[in-house]
C-alpha atoms as a PDB file:
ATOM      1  CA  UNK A   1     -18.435 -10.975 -15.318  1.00  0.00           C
ATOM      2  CA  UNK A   2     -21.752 -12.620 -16.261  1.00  0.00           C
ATOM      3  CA  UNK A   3     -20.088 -14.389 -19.115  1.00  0.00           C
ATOM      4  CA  UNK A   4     -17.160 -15.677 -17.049  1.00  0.00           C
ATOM      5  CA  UNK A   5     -20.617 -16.956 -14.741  1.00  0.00           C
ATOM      6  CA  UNK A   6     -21.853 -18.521 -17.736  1.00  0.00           C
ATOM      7  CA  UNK A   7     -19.233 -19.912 -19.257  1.00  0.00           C
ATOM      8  CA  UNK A   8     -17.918 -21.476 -15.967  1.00  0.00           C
ATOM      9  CA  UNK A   9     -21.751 -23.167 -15.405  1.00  0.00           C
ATOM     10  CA  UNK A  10     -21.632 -24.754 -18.702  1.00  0.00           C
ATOM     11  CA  UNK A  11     -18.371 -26.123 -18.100  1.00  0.00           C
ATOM     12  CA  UNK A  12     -19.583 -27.763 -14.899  1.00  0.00           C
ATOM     13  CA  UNK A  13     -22.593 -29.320 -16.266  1.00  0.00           C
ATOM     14  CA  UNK A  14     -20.813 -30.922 -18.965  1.00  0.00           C
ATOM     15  CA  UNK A  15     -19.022 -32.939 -16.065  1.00  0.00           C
ATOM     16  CA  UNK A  16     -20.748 -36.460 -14.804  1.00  0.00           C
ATOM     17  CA  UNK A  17     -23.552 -36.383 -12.293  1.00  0.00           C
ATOM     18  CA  UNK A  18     -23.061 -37.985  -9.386  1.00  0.00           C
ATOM     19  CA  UNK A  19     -25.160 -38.457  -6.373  1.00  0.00           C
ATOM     20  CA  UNK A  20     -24.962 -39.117  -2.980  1.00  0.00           C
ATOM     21  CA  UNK A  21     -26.669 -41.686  -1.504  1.00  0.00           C
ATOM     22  CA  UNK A  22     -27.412 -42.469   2.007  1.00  0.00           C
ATOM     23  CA  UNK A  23     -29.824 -45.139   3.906  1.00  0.00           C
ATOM     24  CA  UNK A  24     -30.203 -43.356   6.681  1.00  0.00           C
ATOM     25  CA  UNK A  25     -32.095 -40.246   6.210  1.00  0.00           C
ATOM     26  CA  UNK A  26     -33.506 -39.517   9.271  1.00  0.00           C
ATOM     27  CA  UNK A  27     -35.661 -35.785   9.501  1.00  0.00           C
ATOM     28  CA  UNK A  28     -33.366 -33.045  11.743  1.00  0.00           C
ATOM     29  CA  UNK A  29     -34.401 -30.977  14.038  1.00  0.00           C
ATOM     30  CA  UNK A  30     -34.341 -26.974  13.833  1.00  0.00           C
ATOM     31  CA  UNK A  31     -32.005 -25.436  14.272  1.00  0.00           C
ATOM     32  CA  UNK A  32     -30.846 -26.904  10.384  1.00  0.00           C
ATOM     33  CA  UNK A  33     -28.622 -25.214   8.521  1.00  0.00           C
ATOM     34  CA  UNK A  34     -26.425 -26.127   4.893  1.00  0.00           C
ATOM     35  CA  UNK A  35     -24.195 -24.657   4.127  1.00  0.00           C
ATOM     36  CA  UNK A  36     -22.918 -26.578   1.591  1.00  0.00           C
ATOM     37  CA  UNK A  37     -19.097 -26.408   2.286  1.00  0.00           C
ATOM     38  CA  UNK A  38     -18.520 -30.487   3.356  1.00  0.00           C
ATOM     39  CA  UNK A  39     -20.087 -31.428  -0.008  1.00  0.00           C
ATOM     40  CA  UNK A  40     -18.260 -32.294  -3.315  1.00  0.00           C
ATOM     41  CA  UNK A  41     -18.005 -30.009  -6.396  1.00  0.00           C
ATOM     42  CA  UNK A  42     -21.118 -31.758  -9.060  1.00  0.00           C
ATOM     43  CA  UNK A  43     -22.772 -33.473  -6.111  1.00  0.00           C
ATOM     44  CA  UNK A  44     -26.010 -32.257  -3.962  1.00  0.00           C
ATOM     45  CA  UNK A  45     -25.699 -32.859  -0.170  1.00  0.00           C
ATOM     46  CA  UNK A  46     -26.726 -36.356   1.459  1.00  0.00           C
ATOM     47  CA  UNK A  47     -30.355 -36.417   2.254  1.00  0.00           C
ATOM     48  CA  UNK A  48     -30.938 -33.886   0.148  1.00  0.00           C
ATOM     49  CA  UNK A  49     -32.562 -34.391  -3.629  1.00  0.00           C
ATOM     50  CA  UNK A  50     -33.545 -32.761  -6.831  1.00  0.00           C
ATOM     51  CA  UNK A  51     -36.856 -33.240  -8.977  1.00  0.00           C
ATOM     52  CA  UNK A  52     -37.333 -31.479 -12.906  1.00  0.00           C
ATOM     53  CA  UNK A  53     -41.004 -31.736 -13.400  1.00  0.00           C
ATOM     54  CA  UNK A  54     -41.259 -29.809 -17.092  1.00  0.00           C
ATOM     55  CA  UNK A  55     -38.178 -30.070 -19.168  1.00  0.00           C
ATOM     56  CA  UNK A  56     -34.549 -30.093 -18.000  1.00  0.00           C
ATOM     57  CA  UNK A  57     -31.689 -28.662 -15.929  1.00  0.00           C
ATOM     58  CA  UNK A  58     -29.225 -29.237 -12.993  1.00  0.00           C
ATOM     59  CA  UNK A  59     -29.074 -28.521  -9.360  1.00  0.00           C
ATOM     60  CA  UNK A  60     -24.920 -29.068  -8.100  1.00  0.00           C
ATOM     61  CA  UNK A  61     -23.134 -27.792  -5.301  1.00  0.00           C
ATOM     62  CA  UNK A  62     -19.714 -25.751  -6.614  1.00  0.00           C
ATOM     63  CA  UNK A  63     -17.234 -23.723  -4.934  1.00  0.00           C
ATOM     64  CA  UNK A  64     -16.714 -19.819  -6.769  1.00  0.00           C
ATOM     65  CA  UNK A  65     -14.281 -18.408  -4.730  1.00  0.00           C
ATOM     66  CA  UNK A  66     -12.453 -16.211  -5.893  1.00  0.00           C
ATOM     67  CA  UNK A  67     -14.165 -16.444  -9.038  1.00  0.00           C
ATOM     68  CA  UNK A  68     -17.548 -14.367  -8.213  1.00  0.00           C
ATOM     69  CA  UNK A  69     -17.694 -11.060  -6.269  1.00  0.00           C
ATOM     70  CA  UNK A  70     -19.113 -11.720  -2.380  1.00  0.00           C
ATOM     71  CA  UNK A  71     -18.461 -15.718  -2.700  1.00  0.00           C
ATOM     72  CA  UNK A  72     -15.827 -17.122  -0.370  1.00  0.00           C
ATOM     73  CA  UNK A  73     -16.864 -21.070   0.085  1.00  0.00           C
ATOM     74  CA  UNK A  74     -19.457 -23.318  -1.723  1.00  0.00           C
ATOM     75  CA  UNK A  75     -22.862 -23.093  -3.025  1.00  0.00           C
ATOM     76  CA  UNK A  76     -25.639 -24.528  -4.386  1.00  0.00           C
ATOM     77  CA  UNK A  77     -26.132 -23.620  -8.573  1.00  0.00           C
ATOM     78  CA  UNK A  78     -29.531 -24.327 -10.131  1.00  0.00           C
ATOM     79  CA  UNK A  79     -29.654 -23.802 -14.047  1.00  0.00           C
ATOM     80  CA  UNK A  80     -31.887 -24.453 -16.973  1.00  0.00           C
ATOM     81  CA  UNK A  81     -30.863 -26.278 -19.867  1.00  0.00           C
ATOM     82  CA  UNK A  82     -34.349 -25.920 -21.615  1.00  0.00           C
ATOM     83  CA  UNK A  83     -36.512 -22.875 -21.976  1.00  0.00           C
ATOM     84  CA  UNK A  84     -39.567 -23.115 -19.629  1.00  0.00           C
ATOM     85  CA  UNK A  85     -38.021 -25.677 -17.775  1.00  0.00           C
ATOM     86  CA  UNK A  86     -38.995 -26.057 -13.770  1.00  0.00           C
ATOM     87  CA  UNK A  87     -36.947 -28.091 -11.149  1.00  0.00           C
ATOM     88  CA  UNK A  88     -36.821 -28.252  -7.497  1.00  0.00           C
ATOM     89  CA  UNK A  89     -34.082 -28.513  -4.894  1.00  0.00           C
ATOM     90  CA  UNK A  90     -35.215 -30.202  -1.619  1.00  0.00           C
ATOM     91  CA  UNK A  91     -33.922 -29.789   2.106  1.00  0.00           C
ATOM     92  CA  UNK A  92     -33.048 -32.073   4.177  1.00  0.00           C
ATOM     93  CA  UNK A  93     -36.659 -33.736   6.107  1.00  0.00           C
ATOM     94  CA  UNK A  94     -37.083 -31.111   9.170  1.00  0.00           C
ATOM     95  CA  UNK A  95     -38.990 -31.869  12.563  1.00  0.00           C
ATOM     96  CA  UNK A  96     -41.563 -29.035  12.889  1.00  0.00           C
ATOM     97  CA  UNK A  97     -44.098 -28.104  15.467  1.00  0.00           C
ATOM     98  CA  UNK A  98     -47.715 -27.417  14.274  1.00  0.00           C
ATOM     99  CA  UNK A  99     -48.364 -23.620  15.173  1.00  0.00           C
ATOM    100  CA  UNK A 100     -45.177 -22.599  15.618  1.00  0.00           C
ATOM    101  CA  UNK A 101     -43.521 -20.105  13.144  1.00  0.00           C
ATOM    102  CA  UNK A 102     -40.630 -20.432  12.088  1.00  0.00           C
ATOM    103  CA  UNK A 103     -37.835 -18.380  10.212  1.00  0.00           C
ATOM    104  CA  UNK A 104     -36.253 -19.599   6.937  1.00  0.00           C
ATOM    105  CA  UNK A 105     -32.939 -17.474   6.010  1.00  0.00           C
ATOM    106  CA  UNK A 106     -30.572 -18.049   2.487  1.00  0.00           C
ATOM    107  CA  UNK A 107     -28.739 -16.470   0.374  1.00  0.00           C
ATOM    108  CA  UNK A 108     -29.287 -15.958  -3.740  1.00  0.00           C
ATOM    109  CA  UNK A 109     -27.825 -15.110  -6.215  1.00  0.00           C
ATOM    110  CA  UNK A 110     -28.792 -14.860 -10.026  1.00  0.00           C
ATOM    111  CA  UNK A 111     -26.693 -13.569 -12.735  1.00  0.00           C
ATOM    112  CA  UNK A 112     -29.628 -12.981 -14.964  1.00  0.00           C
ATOM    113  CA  UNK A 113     -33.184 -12.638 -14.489  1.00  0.00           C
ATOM    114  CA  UNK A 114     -34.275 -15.605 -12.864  1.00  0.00           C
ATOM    115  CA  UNK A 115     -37.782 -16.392 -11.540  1.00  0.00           C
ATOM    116  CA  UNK A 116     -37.418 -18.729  -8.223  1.00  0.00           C
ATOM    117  CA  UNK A 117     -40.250 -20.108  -5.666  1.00  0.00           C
ATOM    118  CA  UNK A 118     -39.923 -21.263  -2.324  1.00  0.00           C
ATOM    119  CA  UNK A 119     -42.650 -23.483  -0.744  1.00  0.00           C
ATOM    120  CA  UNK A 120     -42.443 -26.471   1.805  1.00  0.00           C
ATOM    121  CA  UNK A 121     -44.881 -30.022   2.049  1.00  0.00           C
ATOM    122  CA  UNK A 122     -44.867 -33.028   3.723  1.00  0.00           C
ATOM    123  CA  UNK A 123     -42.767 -35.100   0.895  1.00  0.00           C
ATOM    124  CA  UNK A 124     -39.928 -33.795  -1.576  1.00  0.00           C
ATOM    125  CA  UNK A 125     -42.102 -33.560  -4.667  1.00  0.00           C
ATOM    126  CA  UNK A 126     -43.558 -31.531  -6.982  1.00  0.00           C
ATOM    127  CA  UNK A 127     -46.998 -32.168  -5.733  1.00  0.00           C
ATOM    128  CA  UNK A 128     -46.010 -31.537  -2.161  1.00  0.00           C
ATOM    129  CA  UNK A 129     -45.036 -28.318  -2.306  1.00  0.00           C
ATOM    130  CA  UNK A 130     -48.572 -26.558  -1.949  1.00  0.00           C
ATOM    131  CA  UNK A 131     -47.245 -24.359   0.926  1.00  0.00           C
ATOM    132  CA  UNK A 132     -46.359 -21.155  -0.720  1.00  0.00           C
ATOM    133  CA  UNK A 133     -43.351 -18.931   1.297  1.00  0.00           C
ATOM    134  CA  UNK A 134     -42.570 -16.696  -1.332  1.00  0.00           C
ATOM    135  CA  UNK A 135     -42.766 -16.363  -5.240  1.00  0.00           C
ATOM    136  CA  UNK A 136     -39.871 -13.963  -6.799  1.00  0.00           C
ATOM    137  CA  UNK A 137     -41.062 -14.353 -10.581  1.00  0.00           C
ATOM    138  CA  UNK A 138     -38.105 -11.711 -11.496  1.00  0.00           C
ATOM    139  CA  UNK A 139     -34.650 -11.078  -9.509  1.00  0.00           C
ATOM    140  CA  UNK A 140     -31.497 -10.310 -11.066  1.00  0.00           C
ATOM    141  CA  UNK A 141     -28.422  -9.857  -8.117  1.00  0.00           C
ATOM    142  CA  UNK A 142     -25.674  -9.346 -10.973  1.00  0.00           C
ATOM    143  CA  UNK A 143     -23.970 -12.223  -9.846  1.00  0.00           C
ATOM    144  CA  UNK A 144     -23.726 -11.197  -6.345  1.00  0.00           C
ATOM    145  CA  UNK A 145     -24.904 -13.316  -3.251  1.00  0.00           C
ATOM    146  CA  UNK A 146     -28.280 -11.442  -1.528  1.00  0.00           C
ATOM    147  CA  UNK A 147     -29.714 -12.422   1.850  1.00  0.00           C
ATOM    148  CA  UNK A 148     -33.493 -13.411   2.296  1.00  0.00           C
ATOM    149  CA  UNK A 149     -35.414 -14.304   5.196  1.00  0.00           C
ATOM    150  CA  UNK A 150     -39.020 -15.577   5.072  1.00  0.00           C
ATOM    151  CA  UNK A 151     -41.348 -16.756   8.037  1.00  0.00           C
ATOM    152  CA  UNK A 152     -43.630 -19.447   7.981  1.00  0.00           C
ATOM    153  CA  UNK A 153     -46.043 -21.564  10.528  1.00  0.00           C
ATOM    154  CA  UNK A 154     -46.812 -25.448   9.536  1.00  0.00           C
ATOM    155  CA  UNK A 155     -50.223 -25.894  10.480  1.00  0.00           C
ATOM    156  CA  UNK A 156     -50.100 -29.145  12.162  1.00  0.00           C
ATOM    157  CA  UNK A 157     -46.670 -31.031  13.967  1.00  0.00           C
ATOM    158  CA  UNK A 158     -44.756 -33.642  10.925  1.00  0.00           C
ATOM    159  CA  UNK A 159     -41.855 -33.488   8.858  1.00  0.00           C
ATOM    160  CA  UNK A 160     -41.695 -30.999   6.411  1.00  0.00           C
ATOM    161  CA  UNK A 161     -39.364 -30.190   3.478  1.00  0.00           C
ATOM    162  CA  UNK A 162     -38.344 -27.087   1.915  1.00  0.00           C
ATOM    163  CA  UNK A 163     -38.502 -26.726  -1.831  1.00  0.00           C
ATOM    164  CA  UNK A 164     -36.619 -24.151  -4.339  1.00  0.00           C
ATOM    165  CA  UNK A 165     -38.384 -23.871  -7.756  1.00  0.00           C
ATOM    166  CA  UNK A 166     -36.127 -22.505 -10.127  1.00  0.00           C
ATOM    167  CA  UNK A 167     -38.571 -21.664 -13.131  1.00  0.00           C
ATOM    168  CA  UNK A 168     -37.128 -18.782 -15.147  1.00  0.00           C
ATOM    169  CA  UNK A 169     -39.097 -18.855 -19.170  1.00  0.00           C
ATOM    170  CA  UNK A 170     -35.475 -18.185 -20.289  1.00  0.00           C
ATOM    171  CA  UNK A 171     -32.843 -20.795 -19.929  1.00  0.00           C
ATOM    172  CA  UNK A 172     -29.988 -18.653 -19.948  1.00  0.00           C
ATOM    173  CA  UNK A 173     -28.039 -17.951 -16.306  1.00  0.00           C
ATOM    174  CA  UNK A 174     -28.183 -19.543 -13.659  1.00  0.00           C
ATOM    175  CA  UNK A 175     -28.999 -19.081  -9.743  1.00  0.00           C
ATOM    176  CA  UNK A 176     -26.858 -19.439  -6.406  1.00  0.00           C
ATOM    177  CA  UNK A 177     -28.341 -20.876  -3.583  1.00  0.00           C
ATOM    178  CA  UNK A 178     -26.017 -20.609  -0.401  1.00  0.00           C
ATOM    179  CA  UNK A 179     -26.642 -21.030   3.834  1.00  0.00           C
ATOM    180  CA  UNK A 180     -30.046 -22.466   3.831  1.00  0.00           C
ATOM    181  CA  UNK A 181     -30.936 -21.755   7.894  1.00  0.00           C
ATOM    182  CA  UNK A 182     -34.379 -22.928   9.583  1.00  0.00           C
ATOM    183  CA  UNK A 183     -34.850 -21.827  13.310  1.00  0.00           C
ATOM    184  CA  UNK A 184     -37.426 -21.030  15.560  1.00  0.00           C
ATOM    185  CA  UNK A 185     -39.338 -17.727  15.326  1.00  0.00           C
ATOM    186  CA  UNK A 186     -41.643 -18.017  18.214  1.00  0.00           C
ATOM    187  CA  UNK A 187     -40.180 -15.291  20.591  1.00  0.00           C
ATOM    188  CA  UNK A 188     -38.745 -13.487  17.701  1.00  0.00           C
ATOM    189  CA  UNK A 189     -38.739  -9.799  18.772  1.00  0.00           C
ATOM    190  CA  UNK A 190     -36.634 -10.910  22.551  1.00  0.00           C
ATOM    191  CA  UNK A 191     -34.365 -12.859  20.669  1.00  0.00           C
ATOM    192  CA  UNK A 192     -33.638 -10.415  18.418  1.00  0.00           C
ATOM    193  CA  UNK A 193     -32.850  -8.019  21.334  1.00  0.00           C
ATOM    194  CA  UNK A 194     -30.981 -10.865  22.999  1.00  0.00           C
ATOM    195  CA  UNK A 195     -28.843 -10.916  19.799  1.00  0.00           C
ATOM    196  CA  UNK A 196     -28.100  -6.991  19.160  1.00  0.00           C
ATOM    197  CA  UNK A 197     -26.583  -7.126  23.391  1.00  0.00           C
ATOM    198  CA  UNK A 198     -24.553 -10.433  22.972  1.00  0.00           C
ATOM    199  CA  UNK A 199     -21.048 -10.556  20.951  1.00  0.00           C
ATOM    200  CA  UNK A 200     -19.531 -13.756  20.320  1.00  0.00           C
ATOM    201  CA  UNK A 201     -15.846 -14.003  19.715  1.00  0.00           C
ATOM    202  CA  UNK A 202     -13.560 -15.144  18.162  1.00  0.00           C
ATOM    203  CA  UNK A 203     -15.470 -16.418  14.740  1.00  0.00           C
ATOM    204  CA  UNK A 204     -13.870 -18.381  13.226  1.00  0.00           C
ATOM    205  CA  UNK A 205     -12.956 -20.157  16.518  1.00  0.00           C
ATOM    206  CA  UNK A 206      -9.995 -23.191  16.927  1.00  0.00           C
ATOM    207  CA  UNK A 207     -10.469 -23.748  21.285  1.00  0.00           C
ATOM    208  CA  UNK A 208     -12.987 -21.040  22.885  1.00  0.00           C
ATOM    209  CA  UNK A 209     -15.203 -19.134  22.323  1.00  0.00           C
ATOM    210  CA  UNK A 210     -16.279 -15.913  24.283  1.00  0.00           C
ATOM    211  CA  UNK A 211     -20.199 -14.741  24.826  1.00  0.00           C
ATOM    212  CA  UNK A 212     -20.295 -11.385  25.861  1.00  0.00           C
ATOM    213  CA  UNK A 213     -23.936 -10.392  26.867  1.00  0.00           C
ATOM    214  CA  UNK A 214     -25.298  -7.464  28.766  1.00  0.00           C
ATOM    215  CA  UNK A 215     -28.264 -10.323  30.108  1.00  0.00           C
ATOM    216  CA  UNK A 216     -27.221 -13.276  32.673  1.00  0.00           C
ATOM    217  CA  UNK A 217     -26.873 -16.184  30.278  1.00  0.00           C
ATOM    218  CA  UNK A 218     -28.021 -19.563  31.450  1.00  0.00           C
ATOM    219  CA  UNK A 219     -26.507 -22.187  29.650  1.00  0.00           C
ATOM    220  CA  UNK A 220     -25.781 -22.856  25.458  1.00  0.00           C
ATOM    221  CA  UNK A 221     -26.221 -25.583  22.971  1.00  0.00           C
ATOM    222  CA  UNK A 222     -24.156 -26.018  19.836  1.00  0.00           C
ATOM    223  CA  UNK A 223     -25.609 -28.073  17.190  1.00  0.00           C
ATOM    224  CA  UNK A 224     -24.031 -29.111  13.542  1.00  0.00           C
ATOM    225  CA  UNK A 225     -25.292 -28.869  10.064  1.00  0.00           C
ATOM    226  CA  UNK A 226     -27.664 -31.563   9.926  1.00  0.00           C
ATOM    227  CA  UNK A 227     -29.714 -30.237  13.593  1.00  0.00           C
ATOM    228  CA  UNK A 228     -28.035 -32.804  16.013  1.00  0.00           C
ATOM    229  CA  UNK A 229     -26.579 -31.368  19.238  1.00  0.00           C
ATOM    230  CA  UNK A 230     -22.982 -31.710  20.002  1.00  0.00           C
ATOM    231  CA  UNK A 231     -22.043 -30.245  22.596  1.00  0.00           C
ATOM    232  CA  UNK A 232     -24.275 -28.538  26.016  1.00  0.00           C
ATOM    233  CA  UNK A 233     -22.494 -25.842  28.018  1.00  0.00           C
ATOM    234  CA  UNK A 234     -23.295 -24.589  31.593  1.00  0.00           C
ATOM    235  CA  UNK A 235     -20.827 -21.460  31.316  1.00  0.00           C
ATOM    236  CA  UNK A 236     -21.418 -20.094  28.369  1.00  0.00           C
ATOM    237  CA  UNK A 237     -19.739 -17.304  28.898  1.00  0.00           C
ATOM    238  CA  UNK A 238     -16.407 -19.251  27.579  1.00  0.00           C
ATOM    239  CA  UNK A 239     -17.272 -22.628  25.742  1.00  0.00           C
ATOM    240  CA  UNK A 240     -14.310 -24.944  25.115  1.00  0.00           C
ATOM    241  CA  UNK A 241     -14.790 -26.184  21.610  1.00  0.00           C
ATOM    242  CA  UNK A 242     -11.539 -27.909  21.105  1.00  0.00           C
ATOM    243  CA  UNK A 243     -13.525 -31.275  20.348  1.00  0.00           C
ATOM    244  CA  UNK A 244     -15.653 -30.182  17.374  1.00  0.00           C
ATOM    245  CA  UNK A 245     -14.503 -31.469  13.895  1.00  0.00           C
ATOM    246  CA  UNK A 246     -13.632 -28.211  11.484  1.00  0.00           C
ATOM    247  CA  UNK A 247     -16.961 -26.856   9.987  1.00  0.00           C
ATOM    248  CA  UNK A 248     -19.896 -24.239  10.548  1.00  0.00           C
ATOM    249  CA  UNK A 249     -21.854 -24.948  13.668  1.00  0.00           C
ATOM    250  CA  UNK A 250     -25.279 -22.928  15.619  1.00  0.00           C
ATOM    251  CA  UNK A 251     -24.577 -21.806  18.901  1.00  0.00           C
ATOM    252  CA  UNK A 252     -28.064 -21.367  20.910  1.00  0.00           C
ATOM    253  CA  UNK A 253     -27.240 -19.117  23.772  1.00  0.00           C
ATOM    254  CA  UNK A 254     -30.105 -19.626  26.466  1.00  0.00           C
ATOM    255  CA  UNK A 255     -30.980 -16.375  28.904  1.00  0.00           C
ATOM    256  CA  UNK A 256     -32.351 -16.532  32.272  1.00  0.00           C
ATOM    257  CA  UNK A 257     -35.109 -14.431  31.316  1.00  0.00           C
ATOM    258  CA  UNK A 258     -36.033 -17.405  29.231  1.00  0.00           C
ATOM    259  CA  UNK A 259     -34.881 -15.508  25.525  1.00  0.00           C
ATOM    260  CA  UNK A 260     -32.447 -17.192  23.922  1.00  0.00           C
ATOM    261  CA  UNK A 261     -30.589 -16.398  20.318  1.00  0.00           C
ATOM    262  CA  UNK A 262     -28.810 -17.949  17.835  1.00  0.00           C
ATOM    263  CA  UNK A 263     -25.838 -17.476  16.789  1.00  0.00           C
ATOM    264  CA  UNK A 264     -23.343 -19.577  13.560  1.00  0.00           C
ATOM    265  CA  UNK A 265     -19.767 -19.778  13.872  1.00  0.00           C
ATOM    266  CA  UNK A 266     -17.425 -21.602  12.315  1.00  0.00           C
ATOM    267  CA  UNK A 267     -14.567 -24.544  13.667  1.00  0.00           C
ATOM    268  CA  UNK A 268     -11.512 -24.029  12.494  1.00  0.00           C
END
């Protein structure tokens, strides 16, 4: 299996770079979430960008269905091409609150010991990136997809971006970087509650979809990818979503206790 990985990764790189890029590259707002599945194979998303500080390597978005365990759409693969080589993957500029915390979920992968850092500044650069989230100097998922979730609390209100630092001493293997998620913490243990008594069916969804809760719900928002509300619901116990283009979409279901909780489905 971790040859197949390998082999495949080399194969890819060895295709032209391309990148993708857009004017307008306003910050989001949280909830943000990539997912990587409306990007093409060898590219990184719009907005997003990639920075090797010490040596030299590749950060492209790929699609391993079918060809990895666990992996069903597209992801993000980081990989050396030097030993001691280190290289950063940036979000998307996020709208933050200073003092609030916030929760940052993904998914990794690594079919090899990798050593990978995840940190967040005011700029996407190397020099930025002097707040620390977490620092896994050795994970190995056998080529399997693993979800993370870190929390974090910007100290003062700005745009912020997240940074990956893929930094393994060995070059061999490669990581997988998949559903990069950023929502709001504050209120954490309710909405967590509010989550375990709510169902939300069906998922994927092509017209409706159903909120079941055991609380009275108050209304629902359902934003896109890139943070920007598409749709605001008063009866969110069945939310016509016949409009929305095919893809993966939040759906913020608001209580009248004041919890709320979010929820990802996806558009069929």
């Amino acid at each position: 299996m971790r040859k197949n990985f390998t082999s495949k990764l080399l194969a890819l790189m060895a295709l032209p770079s391309f990148f993708m890029l857009n004017a307008q590259c306003n910050p989001v707002n949280v909830p943000y979430l990539e997912d990587f599945n409306s990007t093409t194979d060898g590219t990184i998303p719009a907005c997003t960008t990639k920075e090797w500080t010490v040596g030299s390597g590749e950060y492209f978005v790929h699609d391993y269905t079918g060809q990895i365990p666990g992996i069903t759409s597209s992801g993000l693969l980081g990989a050396q091409t030097q030993d001691l080589s280190s290289g950063w993957f940036y979000t998307k500029g996020i709208n933050m609150q200073g003092g609030t915390t916030y929760t940052l979920s993904f998914k990794r992968g690594a079919n090899e010991n990798q050593s990978l850092k995840v940190a967040y500044g005011t700029s996407a650069a190397d020099a930025s990136m002097v707040n620390l989230i977490n620092d896994t100097p050795v994970f190995n998922t056998m080529a399997t997809l693993v979800p993370v979730t870190y929390t974090f609390t910007p100290a003062s209100t700005g745009v912020y971006y997240l940074g990956f630092n893929l930094y393994t001493p060995n070059s061999s293997g490669a990581i997988l970087l998949d559903d990069i998620s950023v929502t709001t913490a504050t209120l954490a243990t309710a909405e967590t509650s509010a989550s375990r008594d709510m169902a939300i069916y069906p998922n994927p969804a092509t017209d409706y979809i159903t909120v079941q809760s055991k609380q009275k719900i108050a209304g629902a928002e359902i934003f896109d990818v890139s943070g920007r509300k598409v749709l605001l619901s008063d009866k969110a116990d069945r939310i016509n979503v016949s409009s929305l283009l095919k893809g993966t979409y939040i759906l913020n279901v608001k209580n009248a206790d004041g919890t709320s909780s979010t929820h990802k489905f996806i558009k069929k």
